[in-house]
C-alpha atoms as a PDB file:
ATOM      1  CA  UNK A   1      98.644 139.852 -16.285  1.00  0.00           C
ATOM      2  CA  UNK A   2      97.210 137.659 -13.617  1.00  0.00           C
ATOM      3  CA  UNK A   3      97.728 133.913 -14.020  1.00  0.00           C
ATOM      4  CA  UNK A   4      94.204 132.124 -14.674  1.00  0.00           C
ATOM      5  CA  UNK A   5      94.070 128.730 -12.885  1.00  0.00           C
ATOM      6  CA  UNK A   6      93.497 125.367 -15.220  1.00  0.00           C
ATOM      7  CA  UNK A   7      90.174 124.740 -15.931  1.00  0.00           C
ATOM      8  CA  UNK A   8      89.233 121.509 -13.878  1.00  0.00           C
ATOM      9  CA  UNK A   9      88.850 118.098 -15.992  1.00  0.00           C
ATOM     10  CA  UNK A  10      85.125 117.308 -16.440  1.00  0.00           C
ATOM     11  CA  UNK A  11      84.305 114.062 -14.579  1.00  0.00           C
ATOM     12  CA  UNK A  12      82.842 112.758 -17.761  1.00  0.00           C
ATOM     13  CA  UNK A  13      83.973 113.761 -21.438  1.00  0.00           C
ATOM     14  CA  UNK A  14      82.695 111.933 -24.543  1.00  0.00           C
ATOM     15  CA  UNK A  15      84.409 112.489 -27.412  1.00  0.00           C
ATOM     16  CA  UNK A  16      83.158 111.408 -31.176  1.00  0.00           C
ATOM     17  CA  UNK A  17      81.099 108.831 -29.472  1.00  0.00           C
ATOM     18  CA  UNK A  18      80.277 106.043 -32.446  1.00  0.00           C
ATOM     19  CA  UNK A  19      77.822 103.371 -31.919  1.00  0.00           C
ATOM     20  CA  UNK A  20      77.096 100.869 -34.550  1.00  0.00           C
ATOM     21  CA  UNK A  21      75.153  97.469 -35.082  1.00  0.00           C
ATOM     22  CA  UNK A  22      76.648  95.568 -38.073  1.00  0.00           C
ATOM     23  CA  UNK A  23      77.027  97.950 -40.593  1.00  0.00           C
ATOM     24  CA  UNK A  24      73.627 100.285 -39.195  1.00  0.00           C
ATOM     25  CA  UNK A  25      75.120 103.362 -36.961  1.00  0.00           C
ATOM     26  CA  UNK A  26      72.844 103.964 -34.560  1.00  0.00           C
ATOM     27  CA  UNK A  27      75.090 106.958 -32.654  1.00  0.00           C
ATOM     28  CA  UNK A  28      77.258 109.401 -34.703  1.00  0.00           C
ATOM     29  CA  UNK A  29      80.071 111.875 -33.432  1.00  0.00           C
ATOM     30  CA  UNK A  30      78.400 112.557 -30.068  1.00  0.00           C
ATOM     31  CA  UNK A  31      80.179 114.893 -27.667  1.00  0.00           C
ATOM     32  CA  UNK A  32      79.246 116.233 -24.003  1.00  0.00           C
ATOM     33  CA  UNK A  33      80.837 116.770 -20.757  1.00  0.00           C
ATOM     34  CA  UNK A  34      79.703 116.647 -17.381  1.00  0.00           C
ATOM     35  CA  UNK A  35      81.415 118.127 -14.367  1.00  0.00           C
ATOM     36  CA  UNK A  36      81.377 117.135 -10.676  1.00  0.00           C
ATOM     37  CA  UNK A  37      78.526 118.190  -8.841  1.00  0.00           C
ATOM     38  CA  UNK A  38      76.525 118.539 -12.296  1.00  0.00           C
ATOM     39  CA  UNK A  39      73.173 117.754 -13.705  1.00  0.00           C
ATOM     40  CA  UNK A  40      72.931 116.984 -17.543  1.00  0.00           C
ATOM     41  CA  UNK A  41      69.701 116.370 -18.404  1.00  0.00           C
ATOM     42  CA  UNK A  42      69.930 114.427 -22.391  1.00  0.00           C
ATOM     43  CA  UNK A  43      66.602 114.686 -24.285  1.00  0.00           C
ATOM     44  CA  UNK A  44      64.949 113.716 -26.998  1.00  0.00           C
ATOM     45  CA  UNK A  45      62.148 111.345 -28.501  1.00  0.00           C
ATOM     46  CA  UNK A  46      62.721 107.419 -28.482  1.00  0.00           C
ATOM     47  CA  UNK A  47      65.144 106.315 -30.820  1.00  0.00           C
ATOM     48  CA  UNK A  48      67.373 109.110 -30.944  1.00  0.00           C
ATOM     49  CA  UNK A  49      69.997 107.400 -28.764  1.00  0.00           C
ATOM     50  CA  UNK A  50      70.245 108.581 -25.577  1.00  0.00           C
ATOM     51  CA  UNK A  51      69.706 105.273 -23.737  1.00  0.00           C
ATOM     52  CA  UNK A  52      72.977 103.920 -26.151  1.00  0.00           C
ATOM     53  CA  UNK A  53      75.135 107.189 -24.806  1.00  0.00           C
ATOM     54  CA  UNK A  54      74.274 106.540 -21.774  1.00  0.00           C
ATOM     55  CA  UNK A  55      75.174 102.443 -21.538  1.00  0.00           C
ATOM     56  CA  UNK A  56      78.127 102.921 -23.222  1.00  0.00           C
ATOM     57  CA  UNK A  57      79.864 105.236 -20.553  1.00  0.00           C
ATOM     58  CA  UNK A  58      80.776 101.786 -18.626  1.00  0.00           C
ATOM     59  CA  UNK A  59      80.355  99.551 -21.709  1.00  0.00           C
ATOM     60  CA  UNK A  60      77.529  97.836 -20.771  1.00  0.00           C
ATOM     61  CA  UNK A  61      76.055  97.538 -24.421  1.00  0.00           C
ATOM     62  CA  UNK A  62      76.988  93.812 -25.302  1.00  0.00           C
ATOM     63  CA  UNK A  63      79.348  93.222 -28.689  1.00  0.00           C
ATOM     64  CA  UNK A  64      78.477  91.798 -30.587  1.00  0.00           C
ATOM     65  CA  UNK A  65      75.327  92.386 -31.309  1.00  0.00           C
ATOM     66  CA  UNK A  66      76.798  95.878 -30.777  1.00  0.00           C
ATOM     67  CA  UNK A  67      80.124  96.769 -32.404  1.00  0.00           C
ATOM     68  CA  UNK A  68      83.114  97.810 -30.548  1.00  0.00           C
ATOM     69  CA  UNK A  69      82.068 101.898 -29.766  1.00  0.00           C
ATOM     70  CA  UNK A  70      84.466 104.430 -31.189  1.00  0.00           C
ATOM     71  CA  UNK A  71      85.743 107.513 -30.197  1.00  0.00           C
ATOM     72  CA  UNK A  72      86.774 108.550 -26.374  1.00  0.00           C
ATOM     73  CA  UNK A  73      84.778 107.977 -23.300  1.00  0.00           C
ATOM     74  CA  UNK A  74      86.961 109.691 -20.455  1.00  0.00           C
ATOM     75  CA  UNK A  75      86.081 109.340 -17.058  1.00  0.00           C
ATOM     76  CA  UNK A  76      88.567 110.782 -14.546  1.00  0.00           C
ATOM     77  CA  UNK A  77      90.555 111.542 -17.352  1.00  0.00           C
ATOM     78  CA  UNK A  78      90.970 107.813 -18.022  1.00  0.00           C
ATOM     79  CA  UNK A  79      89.638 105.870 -21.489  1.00  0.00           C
ATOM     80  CA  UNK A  80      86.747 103.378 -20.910  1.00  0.00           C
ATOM     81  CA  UNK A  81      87.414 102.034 -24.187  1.00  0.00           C
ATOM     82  CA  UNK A  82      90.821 100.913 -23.462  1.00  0.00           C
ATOM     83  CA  UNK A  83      90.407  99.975 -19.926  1.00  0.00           C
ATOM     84  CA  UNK A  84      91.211  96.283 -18.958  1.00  0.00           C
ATOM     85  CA  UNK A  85      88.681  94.118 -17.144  1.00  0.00           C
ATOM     86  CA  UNK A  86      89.084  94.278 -13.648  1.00  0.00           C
ATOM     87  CA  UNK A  87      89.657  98.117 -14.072  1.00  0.00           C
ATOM     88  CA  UNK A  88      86.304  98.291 -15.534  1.00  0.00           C
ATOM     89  CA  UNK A  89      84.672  96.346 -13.078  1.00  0.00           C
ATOM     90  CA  UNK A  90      85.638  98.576 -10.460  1.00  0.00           C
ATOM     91  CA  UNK A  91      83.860 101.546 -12.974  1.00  0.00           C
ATOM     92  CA  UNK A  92      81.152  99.758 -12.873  1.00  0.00           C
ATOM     93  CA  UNK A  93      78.906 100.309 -10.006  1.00  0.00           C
ATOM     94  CA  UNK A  94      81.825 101.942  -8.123  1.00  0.00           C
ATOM     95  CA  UNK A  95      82.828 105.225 -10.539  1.00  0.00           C
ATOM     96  CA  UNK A  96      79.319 104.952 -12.401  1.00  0.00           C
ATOM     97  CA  UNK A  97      76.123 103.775 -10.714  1.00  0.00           C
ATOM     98  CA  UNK A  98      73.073 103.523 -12.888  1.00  0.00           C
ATOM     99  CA  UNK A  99      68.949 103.662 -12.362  1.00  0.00           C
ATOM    100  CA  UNK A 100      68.104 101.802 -15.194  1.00  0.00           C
ATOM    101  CA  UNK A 101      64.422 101.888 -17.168  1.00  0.00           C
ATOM    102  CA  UNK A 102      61.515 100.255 -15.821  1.00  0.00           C
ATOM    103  CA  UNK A 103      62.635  98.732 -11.830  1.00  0.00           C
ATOM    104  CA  UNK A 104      59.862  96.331 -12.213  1.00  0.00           C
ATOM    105  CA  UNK A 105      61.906  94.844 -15.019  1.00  0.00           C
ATOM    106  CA  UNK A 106      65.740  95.500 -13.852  1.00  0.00           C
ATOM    107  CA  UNK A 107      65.561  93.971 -10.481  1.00  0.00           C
ATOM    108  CA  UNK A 108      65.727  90.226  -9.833  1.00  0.00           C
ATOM    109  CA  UNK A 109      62.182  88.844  -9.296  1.00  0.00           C
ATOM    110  CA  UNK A 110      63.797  85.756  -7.554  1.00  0.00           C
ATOM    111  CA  UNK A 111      66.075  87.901  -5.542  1.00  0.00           C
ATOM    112  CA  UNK A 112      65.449  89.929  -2.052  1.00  0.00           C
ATOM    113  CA  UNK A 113      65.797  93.200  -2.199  1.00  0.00           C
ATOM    114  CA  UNK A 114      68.166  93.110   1.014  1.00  0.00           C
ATOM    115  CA  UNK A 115      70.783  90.701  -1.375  1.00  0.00           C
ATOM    116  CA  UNK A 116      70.560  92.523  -4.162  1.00  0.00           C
ATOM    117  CA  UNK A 117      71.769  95.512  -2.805  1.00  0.00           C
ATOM    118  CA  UNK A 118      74.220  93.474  -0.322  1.00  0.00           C
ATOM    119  CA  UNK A 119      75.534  92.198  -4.046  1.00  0.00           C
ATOM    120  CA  UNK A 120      77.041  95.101  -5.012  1.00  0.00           C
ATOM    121  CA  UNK A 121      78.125  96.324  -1.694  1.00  0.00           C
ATOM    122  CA  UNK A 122      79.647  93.012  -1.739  1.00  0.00           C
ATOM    123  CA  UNK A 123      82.237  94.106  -4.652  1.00  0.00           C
ATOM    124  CA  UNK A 124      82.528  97.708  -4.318  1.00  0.00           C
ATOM    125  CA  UNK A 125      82.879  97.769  -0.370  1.00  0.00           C
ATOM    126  CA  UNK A 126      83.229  94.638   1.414  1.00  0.00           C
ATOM    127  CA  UNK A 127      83.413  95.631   4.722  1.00  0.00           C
ATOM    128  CA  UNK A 128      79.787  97.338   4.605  1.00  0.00           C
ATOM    129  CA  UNK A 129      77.973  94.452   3.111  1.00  0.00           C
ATOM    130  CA  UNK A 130      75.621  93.627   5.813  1.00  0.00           C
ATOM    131  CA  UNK A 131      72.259  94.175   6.871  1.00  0.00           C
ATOM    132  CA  UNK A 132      72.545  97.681   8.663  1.00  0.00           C
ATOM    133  CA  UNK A 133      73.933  99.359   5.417  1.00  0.00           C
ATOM    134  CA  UNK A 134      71.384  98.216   3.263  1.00  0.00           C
ATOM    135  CA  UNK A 135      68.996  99.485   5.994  1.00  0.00           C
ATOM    136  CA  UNK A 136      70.690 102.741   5.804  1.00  0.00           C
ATOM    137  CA  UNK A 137      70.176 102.945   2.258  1.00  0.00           C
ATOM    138  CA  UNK A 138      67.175 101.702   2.126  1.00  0.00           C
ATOM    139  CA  UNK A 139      65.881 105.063   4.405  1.00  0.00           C
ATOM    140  CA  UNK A 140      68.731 107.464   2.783  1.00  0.00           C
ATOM    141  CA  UNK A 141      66.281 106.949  -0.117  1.00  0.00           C
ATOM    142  CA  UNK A 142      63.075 107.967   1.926  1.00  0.00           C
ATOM    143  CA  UNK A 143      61.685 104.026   2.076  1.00  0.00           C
ATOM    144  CA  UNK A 144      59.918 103.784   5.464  1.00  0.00           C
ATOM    145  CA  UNK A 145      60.540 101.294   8.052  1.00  0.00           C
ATOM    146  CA  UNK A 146      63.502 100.015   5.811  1.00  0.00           C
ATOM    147  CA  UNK A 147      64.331  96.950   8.281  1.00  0.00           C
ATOM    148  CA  UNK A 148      61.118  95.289   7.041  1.00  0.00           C
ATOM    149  CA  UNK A 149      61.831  95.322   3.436  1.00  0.00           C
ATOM    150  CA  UNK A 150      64.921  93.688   3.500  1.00  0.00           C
ATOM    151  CA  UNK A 151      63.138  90.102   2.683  1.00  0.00           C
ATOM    152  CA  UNK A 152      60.577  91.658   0.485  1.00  0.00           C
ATOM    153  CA  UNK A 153      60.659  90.494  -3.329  1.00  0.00           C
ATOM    154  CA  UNK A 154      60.369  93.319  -6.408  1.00  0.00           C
ATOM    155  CA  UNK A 155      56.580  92.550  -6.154  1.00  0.00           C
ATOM    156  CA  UNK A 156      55.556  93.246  -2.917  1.00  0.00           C
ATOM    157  CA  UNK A 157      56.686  96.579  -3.483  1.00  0.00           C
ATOM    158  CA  UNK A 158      54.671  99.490  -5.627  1.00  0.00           C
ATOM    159  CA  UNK A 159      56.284 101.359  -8.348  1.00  0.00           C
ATOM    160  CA  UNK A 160      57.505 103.999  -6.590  1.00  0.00           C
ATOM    161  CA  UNK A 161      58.914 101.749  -3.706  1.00  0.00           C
ATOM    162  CA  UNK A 162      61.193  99.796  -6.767  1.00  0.00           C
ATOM    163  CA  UNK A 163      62.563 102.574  -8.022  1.00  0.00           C
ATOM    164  CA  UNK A 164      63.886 103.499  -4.998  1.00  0.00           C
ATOM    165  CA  UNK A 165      65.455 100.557  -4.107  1.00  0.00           C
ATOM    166  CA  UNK A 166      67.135 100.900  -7.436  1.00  0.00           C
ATOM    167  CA  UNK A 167      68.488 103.933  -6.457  1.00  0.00           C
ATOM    168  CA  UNK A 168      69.942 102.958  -3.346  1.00  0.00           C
ATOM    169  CA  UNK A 169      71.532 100.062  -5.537  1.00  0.00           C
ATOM    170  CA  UNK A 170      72.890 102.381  -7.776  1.00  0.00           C
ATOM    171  CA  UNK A 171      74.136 104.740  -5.041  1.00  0.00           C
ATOM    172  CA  UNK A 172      75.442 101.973  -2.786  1.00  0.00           C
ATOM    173  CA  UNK A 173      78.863 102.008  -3.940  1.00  0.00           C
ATOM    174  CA  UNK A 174      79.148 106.097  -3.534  1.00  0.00           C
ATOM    175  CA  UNK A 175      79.748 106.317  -7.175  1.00  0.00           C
ATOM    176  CA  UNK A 176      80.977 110.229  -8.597  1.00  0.00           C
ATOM    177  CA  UNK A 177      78.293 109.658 -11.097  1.00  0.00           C
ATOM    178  CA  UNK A 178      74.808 108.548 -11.396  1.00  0.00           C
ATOM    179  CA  UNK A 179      73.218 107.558 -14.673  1.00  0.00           C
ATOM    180  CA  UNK A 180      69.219 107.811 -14.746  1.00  0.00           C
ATOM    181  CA  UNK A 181      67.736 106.429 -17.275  1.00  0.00           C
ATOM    182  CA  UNK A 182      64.050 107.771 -17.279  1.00  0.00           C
ATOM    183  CA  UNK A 183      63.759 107.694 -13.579  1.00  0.00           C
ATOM    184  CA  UNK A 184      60.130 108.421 -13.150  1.00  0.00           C
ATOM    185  CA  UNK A 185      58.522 106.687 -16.357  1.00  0.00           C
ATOM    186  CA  UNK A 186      55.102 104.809 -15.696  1.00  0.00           C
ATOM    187  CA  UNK A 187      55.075 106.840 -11.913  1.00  0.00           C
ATOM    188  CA  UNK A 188      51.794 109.061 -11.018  1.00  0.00           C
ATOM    189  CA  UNK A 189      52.719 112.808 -10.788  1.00  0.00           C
ATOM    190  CA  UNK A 190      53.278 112.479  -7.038  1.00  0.00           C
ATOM    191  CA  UNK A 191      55.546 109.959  -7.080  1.00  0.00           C
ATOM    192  CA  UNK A 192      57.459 111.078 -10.116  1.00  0.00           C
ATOM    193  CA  UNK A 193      57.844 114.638  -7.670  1.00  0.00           C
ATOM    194  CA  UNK A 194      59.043 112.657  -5.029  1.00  0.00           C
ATOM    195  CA  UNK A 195      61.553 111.228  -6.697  1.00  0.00           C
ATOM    196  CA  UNK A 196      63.147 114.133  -8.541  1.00  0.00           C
ATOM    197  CA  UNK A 197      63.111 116.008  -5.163  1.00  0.00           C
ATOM    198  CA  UNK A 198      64.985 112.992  -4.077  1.00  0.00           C
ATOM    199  CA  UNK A 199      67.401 112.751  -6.742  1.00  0.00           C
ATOM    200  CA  UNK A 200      68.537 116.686  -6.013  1.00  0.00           C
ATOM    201  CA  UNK A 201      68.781 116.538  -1.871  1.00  0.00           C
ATOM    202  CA  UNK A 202      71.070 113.035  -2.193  1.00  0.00           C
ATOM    203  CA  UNK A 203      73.346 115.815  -5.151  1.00  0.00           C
ATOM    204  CA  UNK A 204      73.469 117.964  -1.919  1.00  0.00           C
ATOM    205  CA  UNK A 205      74.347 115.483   0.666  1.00  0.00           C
ATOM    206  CA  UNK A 206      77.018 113.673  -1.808  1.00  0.00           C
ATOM    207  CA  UNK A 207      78.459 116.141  -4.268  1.00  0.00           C
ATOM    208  CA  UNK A 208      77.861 113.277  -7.324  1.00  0.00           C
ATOM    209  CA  UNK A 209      76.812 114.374 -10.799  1.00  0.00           C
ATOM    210  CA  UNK A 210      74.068 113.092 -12.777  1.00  0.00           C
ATOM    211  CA  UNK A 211      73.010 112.456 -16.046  1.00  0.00           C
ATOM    212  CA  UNK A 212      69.533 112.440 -16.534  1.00  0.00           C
ATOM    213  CA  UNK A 213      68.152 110.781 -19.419  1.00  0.00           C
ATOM    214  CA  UNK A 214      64.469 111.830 -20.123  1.00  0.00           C
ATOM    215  CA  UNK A 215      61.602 112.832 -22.866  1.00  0.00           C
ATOM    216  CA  UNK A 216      60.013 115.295 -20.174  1.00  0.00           C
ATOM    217  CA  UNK A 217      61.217 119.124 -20.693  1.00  0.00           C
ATOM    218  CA  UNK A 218      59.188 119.605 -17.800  1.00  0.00           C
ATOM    219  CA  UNK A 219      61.828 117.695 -15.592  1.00  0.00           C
ATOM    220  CA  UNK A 220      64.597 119.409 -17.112  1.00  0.00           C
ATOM    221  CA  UNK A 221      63.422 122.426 -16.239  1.00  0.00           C
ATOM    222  CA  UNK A 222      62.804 121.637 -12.808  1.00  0.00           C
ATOM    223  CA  UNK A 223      66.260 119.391 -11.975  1.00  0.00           C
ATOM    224  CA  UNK A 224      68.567 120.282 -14.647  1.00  0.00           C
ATOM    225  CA  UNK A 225      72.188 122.593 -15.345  1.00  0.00           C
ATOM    226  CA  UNK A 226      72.715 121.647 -19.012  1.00  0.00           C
ATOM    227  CA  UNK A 227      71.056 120.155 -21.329  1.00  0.00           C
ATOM    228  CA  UNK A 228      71.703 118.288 -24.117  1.00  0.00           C
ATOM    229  CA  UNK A 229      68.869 117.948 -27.106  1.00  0.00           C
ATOM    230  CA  UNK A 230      69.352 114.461 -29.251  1.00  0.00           C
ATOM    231  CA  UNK A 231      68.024 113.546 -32.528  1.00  0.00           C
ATOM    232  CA  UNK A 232      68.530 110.324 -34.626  1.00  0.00           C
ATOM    233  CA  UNK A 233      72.316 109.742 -32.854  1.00  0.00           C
ATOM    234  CA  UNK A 234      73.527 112.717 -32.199  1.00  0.00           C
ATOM    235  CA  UNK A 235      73.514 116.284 -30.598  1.00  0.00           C
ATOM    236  CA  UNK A 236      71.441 118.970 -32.223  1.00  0.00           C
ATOM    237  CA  UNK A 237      71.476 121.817 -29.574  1.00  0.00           C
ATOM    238  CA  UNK A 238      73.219 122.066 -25.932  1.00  0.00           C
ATOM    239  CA  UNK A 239      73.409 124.654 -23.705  1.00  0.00           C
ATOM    240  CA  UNK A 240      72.264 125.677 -20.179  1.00  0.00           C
ATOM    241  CA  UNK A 241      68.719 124.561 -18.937  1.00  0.00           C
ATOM    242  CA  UNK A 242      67.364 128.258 -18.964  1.00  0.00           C
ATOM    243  CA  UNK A 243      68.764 129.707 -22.098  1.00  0.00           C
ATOM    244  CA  UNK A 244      67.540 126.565 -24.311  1.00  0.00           C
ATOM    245  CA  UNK A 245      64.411 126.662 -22.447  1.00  0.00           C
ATOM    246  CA  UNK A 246      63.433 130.106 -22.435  1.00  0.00           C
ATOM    247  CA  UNK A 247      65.451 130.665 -25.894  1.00  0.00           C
ATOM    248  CA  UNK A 248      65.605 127.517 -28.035  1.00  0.00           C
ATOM    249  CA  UNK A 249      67.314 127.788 -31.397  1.00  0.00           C
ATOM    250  CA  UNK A 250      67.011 124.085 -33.099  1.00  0.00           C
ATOM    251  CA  UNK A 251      63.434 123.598 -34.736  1.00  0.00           C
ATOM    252  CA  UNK A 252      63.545 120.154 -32.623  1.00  0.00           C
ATOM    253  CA  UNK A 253      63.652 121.722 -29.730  1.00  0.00           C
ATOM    254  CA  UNK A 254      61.317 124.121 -30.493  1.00  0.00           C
ATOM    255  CA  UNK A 255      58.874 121.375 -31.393  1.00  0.00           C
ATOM    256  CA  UNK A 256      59.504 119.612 -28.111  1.00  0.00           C
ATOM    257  CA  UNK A 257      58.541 122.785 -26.346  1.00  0.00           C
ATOM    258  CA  UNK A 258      54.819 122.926 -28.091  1.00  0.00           C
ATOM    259  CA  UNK A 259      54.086 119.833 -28.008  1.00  0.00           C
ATOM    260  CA  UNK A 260      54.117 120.095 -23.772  1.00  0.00           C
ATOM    261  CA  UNK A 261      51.074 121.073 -21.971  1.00  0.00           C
ATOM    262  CA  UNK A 262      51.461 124.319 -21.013  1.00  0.00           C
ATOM    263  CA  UNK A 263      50.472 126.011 -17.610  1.00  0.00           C
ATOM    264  CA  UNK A 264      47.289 128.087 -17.318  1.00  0.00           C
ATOM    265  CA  UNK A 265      46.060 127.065 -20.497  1.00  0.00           C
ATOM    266  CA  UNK A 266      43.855 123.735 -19.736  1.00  0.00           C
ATOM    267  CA  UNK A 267      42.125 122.003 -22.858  1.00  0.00           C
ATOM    268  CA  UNK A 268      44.573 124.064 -25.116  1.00  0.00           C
ATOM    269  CA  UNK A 269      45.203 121.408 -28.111  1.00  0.00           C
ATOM    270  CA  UNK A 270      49.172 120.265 -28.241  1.00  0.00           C
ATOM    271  CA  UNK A 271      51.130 120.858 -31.728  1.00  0.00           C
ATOM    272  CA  UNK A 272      52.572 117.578 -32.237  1.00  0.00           C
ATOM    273  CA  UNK A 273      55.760 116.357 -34.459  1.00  0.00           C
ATOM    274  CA  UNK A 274      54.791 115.211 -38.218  1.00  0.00           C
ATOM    275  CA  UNK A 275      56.304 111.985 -39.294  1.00  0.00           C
ATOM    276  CA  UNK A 276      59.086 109.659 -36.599  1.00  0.00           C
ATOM    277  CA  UNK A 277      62.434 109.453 -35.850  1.00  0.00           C
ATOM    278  CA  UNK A 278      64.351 108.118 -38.323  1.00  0.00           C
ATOM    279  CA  UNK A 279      66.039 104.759 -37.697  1.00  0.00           C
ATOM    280  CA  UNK A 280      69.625 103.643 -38.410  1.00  0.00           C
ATOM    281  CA  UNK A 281      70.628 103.356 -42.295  1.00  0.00           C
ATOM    282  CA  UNK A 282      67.209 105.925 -42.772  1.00  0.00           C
ATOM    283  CA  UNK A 283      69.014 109.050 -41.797  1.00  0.00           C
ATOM    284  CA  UNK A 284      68.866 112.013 -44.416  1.00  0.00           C
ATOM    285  CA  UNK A 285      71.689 113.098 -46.430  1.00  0.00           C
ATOM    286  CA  UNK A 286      71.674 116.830 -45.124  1.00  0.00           C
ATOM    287  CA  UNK A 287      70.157 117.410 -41.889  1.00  0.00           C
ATOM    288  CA  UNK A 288      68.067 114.605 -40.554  1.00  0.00           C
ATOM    289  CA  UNK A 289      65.323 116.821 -39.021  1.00  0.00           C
ATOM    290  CA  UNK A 290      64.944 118.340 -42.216  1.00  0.00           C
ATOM    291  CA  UNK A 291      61.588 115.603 -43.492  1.00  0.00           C
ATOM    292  CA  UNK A 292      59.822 116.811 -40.659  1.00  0.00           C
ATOM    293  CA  UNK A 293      60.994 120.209 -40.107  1.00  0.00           C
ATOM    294  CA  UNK A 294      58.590 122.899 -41.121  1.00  0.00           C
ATOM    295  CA  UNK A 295      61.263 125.664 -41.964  1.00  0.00           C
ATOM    296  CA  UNK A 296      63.511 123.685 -43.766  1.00  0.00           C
ATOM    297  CA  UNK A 297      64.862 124.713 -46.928  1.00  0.00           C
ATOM    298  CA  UNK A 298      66.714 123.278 -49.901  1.00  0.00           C
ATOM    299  CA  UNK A 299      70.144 123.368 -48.647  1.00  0.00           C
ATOM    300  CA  UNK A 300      68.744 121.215 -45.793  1.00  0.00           C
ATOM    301  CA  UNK A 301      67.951 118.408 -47.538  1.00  0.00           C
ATOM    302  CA  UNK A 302      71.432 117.657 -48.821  1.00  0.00           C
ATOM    303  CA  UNK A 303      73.970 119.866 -46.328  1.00  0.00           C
ATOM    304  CA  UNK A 304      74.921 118.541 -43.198  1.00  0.00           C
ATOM    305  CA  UNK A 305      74.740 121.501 -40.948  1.00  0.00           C
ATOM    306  CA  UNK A 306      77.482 122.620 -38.514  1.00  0.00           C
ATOM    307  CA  UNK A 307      77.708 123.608 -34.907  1.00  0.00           C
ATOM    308  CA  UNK A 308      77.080 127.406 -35.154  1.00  0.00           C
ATOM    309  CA  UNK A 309      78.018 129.380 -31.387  1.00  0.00           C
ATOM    310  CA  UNK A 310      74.816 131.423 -29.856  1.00  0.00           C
ATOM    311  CA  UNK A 311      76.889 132.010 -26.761  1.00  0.00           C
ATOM    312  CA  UNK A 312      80.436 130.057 -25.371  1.00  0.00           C
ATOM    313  CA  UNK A 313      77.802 127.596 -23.430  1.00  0.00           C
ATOM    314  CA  UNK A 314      74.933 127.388 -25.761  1.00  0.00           C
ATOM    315  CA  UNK A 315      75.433 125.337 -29.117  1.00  0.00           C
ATOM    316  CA  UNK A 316      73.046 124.503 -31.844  1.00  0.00           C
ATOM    317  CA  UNK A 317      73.045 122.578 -35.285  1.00  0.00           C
ATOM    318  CA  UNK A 318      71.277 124.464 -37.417  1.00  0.00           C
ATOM    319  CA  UNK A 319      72.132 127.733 -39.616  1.00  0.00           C
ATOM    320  CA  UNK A 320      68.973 129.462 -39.189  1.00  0.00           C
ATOM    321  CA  UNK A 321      68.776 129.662 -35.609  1.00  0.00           C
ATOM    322  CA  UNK A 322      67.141 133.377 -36.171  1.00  0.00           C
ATOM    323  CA  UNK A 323      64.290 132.037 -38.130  1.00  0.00           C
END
């Protein structure tokens, strides 16, 4: 019998992720893995907790108000809940870069772009702190005639132009992984394009992984490996981009899919989601999609369901996944 080699570590693995506020949970038993080179696209409405999972992977969510996070966040194979300070420092920025929400609002308004980006070259690699690097990264993500931004403020740029320069913050220390928080939110359709298409030629040049955090299906379709589908802190289906897309089992993600505009079919009305996203301390006894969940049944409303296996990649939480 021929010997199988190991199975490489993922670069990320969350394990039983637990976020709570007080004595509110706002993240419950959340699992995923990303591996080098990898896109994971995490979706789901606002308020389901994807922007929590993805803070917490360098424990940037301040405690209190926040409590400590349980469970195991392994990057590299080491614990970010157990590391000490200066080890997490060097995580931060250097291991895991980030594109947070809304540029306009994340970058200094006080601050040149040229030092902000110096800043963390500054503590992740000293020696490359200077102008011609930030120039460098400045046109690595497509900004023309980079040498003339350098002095320019957060408001003398347009939308687009901020978040790219958060980009090449996030990618100035050559982190392994990149964490996008709805990267092209409040961007026109070209822009929001550009962007993407930028996101997947600097995964070519650098080998990095990403984790994209989004509400847009359409973008996972066009950028994403695996996807992960959130609701109301925690997983409810995961799988690869195509097979969820083209075959999706949770009635969440089946309601995500109709409620996108759909090509070819202009004017067509949308079928939207009854009812919201349940909040912390609100969520259901049995399955929490279950108030607004057209096909639920009686069992639903007081049994929490269990992972059930559609294929060895392609998970879902829900026991009627033929219905």
């Amino acid at each position: 019998m021929p010997i199988l080699a190991p199975k490489p570590m993922p670069l990320l693995e969350i394990r039983n992720l637990r976020i709570g506020f007080g004595d509110l949970r706002a993240v419950d038993e959340v699992s995923l893995s990303i591996e080098a080179g990898e896109t994971y696209c995490l979706v789901g409405e606002s308020g389901c907790g994807k922007s929590l999972t993805a803070l917490s992977i360098a424990r940037l969510l301040p405690t209190p108000p926040a409590n400590p996070p349980g469970g195991e966040i392994l990057v590299g194979g080491r614990d970010v809940l157990r590391m000490p300070p200066g080890e997490l420092q060097d995580l931060r920025g250097g291991t895991v870069g980030y594109v947070f929400q809304e540029p306009g609002a994340a970058l200094n308004p006080v601050m040149r772009i040229g030092r902000q980006i110096r800043e963390c070259l500054a503590r992740h690699r000293p020696d490359d702190a200077h102008d011609g690097e930030v120039i460098r990264l400045l046109g690595l993500v497509g900004i023309p005639a980079p040498e003339s931004r350098l002095r320019a403020h957060p408001h003398e740029l347009s939308g687009g132009l901020q978040q790219r320069v958060m980009i090449a913050m996030g990618l100035a220390a050559r982190p392994r992984l990149l964490v996008a928080d709805e990267p092209t939110t409040a961007l026109d359709v070209t822009v929001q394009a550009q962007i993407l298409e930028l996101l997947k030629d600097l995964q070519r040049r650098t080998g990095m992984a990403l984790l994209l955090i989004t509400h847009n299906l359409g973008i996972v379709g066009e950028v994403g490996d695996r996807v992960g589908v959130m609701y109301a802190g925690h997983l409810v289906e995961e799988g690869p981009v195509q097979d969820i897309l083209r075959h999706p089992r949770h009635p969440y993600t089946r309601a995500l899919l109709r409620s996108m505009p759909q090509p070819g079919r202009p004017g067509e009305r949308l079928a939207g989601i009854p009812g919201s996203v349940p909040g912390p301390g609100q969520w259901p006894s049995g399955c929490r999609f279950s108030p607004r969940c057209p096909m639920a049944r009686s069992e639903c409303f007081t049994e929490p369901p269990r992972w059930e296996t559609i294929t060895d990649s392609h998970l879902v939480r829900c026991p009627h996944t033929g219905t």
